[in-house]
Protein backbone atom coordinates (compact mmCIF):
# COMPACT_ATOMS: atom_id res chain seq x y z
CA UNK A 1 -15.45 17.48 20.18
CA UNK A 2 -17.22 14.21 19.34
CA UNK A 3 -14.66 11.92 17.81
CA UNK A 4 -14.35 8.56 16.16
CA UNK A 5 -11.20 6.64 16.14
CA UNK A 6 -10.35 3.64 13.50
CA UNK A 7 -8.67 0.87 13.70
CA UNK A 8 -6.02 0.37 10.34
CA UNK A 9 -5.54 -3.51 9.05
CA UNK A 10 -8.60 -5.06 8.42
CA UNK A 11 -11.03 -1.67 8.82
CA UNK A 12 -9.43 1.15 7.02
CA UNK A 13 -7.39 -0.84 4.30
CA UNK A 14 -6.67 -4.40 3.68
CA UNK A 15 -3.33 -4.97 4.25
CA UNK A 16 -3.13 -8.43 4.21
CA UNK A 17 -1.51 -9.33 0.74
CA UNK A 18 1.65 -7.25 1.79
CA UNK A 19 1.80 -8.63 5.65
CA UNK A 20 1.74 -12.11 4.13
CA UNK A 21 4.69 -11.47 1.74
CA UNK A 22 6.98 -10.85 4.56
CA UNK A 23 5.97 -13.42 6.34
CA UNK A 24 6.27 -15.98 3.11
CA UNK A 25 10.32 -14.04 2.95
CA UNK A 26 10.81 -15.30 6.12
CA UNK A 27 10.14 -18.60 5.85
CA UNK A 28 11.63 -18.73 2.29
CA UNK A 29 15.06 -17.79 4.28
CA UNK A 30 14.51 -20.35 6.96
CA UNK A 31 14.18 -22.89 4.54
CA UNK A 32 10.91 -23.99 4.63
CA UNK A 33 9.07 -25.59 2.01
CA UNK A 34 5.80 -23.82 2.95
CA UNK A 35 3.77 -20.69 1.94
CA UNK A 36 0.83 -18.13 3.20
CA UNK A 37 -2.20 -17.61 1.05
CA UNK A 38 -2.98 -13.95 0.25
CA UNK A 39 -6.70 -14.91 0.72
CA UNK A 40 -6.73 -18.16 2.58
CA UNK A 41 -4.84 -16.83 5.42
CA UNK A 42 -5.48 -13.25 5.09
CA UNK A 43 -7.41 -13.31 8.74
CA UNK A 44 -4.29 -14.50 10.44
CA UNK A 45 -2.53 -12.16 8.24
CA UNK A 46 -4.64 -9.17 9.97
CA UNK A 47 -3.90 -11.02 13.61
CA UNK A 48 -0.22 -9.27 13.29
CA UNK A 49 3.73 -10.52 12.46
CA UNK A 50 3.78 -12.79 15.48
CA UNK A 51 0.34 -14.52 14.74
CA UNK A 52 1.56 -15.39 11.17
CA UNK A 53 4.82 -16.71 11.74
CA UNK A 54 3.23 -19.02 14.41
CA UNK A 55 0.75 -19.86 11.76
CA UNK A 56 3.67 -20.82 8.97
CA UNK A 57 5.37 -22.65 11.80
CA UNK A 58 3.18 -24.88 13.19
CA UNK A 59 1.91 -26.23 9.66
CA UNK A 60 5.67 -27.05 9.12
CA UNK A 61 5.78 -28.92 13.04
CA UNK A 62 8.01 -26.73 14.04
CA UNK A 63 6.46 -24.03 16.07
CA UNK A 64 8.97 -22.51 18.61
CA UNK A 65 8.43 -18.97 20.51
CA UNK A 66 11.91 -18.74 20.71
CA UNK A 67 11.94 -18.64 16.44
CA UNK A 68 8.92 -16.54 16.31
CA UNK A 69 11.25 -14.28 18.29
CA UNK A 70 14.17 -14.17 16.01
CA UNK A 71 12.22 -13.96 12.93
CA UNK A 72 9.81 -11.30 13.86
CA UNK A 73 12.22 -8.16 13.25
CA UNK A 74 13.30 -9.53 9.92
CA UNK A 75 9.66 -9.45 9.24
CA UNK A 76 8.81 -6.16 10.43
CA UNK A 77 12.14 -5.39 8.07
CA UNK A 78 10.98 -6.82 5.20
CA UNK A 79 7.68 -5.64 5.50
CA UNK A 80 8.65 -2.13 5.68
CA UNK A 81 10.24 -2.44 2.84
CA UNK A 82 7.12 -3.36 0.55
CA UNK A 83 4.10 -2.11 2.93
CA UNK A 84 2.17 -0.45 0.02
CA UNK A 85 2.51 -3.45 -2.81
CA UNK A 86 -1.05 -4.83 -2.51
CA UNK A 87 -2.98 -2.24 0.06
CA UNK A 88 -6.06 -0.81 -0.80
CA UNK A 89 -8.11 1.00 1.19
CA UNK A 90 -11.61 -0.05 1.67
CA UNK A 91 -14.27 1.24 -0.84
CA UNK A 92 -15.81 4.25 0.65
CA UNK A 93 -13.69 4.53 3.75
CA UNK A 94 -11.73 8.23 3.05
CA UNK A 95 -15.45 9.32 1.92
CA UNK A 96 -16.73 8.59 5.08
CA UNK A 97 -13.60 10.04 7.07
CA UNK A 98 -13.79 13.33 5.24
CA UNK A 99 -18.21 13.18 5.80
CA UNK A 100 -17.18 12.95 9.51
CA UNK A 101 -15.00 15.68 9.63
CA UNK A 102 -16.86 17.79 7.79
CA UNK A 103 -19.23 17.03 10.52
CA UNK A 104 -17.39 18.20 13.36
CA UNK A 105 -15.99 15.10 14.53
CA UNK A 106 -12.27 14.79 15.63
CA UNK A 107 -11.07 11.81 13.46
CA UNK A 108 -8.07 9.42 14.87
CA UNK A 109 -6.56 6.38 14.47
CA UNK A 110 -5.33 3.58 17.08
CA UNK A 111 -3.78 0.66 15.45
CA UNK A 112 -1.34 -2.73 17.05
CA UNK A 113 0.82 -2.19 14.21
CA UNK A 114 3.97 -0.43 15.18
CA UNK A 115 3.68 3.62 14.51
CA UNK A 116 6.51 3.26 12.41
CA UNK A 117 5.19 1.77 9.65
CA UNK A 118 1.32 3.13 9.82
CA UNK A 119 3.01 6.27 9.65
CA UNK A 120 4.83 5.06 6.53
CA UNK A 121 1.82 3.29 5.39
CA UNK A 122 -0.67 6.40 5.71
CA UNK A 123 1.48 8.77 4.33
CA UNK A 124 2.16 6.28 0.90
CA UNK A 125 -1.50 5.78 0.96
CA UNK A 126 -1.92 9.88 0.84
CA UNK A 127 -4.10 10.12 3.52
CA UNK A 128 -1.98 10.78 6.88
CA UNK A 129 -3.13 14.02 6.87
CA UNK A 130 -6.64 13.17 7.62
CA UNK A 131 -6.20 11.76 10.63
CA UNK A 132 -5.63 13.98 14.00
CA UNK A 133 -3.79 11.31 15.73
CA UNK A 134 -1.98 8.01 14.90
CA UNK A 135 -1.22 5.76 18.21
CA UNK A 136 0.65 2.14 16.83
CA UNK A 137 1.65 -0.69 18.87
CA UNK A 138 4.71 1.06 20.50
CA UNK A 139 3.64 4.23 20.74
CA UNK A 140 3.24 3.29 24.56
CA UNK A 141 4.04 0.77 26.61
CA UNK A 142 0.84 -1.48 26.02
CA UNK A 143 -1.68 -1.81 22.74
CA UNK A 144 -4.81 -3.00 22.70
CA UNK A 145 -6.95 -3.88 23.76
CA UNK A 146 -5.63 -2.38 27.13
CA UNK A 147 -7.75 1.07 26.72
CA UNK A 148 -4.16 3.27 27.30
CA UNK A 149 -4.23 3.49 23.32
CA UNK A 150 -6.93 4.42 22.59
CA UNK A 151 -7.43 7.55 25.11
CA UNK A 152 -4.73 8.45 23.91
CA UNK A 153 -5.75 8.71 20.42
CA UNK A 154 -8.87 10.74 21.65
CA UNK A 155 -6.78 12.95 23.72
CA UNK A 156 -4.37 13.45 20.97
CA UNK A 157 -7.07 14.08 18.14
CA UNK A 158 -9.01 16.81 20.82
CA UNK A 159 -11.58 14.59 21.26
CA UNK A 160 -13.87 14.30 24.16
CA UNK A 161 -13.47 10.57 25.85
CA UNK A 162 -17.47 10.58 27.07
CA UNK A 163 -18.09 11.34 23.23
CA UNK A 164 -16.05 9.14 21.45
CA UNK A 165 -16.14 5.35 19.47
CA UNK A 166 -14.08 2.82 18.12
CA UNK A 167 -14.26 1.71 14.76
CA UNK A 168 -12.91 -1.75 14.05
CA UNK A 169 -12.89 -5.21 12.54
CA UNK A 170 -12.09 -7.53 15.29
CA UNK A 171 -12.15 -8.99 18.75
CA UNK A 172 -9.33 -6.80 20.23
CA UNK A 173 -11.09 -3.84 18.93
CA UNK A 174 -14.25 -4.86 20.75
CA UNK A 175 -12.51 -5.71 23.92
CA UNK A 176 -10.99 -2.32 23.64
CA UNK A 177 -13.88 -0.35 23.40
CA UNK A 178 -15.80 -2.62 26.19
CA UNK A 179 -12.67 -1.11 28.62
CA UNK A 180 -13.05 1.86 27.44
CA UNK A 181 -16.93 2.16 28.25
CA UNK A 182 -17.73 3.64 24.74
CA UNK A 183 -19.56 2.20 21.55
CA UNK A 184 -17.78 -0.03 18.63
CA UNK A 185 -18.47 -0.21 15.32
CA UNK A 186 -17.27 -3.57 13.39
CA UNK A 187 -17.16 -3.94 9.93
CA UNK A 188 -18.09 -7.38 7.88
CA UNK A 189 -15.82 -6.75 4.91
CA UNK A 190 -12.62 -7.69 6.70
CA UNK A 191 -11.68 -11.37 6.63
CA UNK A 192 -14.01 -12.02 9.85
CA UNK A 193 -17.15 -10.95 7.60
CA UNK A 194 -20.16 -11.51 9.55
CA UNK A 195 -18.77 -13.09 12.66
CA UNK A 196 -18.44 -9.79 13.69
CA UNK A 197 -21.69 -9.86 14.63
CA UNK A 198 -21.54 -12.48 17.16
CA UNK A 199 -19.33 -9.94 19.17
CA UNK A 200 -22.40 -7.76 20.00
CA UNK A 201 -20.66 -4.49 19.02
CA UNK A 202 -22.88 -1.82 19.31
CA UNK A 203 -23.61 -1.52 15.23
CA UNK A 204 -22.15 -3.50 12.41
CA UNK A 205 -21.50 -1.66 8.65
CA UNK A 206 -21.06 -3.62 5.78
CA UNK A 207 -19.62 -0.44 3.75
CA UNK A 208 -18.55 2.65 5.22
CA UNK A 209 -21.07 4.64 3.34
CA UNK A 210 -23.27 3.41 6.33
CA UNK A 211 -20.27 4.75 9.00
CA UNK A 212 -21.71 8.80 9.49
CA UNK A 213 -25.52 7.28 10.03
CA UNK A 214 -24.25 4.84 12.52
CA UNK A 215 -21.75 7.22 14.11
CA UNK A 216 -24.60 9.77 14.73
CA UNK A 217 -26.82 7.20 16.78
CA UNK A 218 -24.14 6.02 19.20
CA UNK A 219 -22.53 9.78 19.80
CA UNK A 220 -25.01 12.32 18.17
């Protein structure tokens, strides 16, 4: 079965308001007089737990791996507690899911956020069940863009790999598909916008209403 597997943060639904309030916890109980803008910094928001305490840290001179560390599962904590806050999913994006399944294409996702909470996340969003496969961060023992993941979201949606394409937003998800051998699709209306372009994915959307046409170039 042809099948097209998405990225989550930053392609399916913007996440980035609620990742930024645990981040902005955590440095409210270290102390720190400083705060990450929903919009401002929603790109390094998208980047993952890690890349946004580093971001707090170093405005406040006091960037330390060894903080990052011990602050990253209090922010995983706190944002599992309040994932679903300020997520929306992207105009148009369950639309084009269900066009594609309707279709005949196996539908998956592969995402560096731990399987945990996408699983939490999807299933508050109401749309889990759409999806044929969910592979996070720790699902195994590497995430992208080492290609591991995302076979293993084909595999587990009954996809064929020599059929298949990864829907994205970003660098890693590019890099992913390049190891992979199989097409990407980047969308502009995630916090890298246009830049995508300069990644020379195989097609760029700037709504998902364009997703099935583009899908059925790259794959048929």
């Amino acid at each position: 079965m042809r099948c097209v597997i998405f990225d989550l943060d930053g392609t399916l639904a913007d996440t980035s308001g609620d990742l930024i309030a645990s981040a902005n916890h955590c440095f409210d109980a270290m102390g720190l007089g400083l705060r990450l803008d929903p919009v401002q910094d929603a790109g390094i928001a998208l980047r993952g737990g890690r890349a946004m305490l580093s971001a707090g840290l170093e405005r406040a001179g006091a960037l330390d791996s060894a903080v990052v560390d011990r602050w990253y599962p209090e922010l995983l904590s706190a944002y599992g507690a309040a994932l679903d806050h300020h997520t929306v999913l992207y105009p148009g994006a369950m639309e084009a899911v269900e066009t594609l399944r309707s279709t005949g294409y196996a539908v998956g996702i592969c995402t560096n956020k731990p399987e945990g909470l996408a699983q939490k996340l999807l299933v508050s969003l109401g749309v889990r069940e759409a999806f044929g496969a969910l592979v996070g961060a720790d699902t195994l023992s590497t995430r992208k863009p080492d290609v591991a993941p995302y076979w293993e979201a084909v595999d587990r949606c009954g996809g064929r790999r020599d059929a298949s394409l990864l829907v994205g937003d970003s660098d890693t998800d590019r890099k992913t598909s390049a190891a992979a051998g199989v097409p990407s699709i980047l969308v502009t209306f995630a916090p890298g916008g246009q830049a995508v372009r300069d990644l020379a994915p195989e097609a760029v959307i700037d709504h998902f209403h364009e997703l099935p046409e583009a899908v059925a170039r790259l794959i048929g």
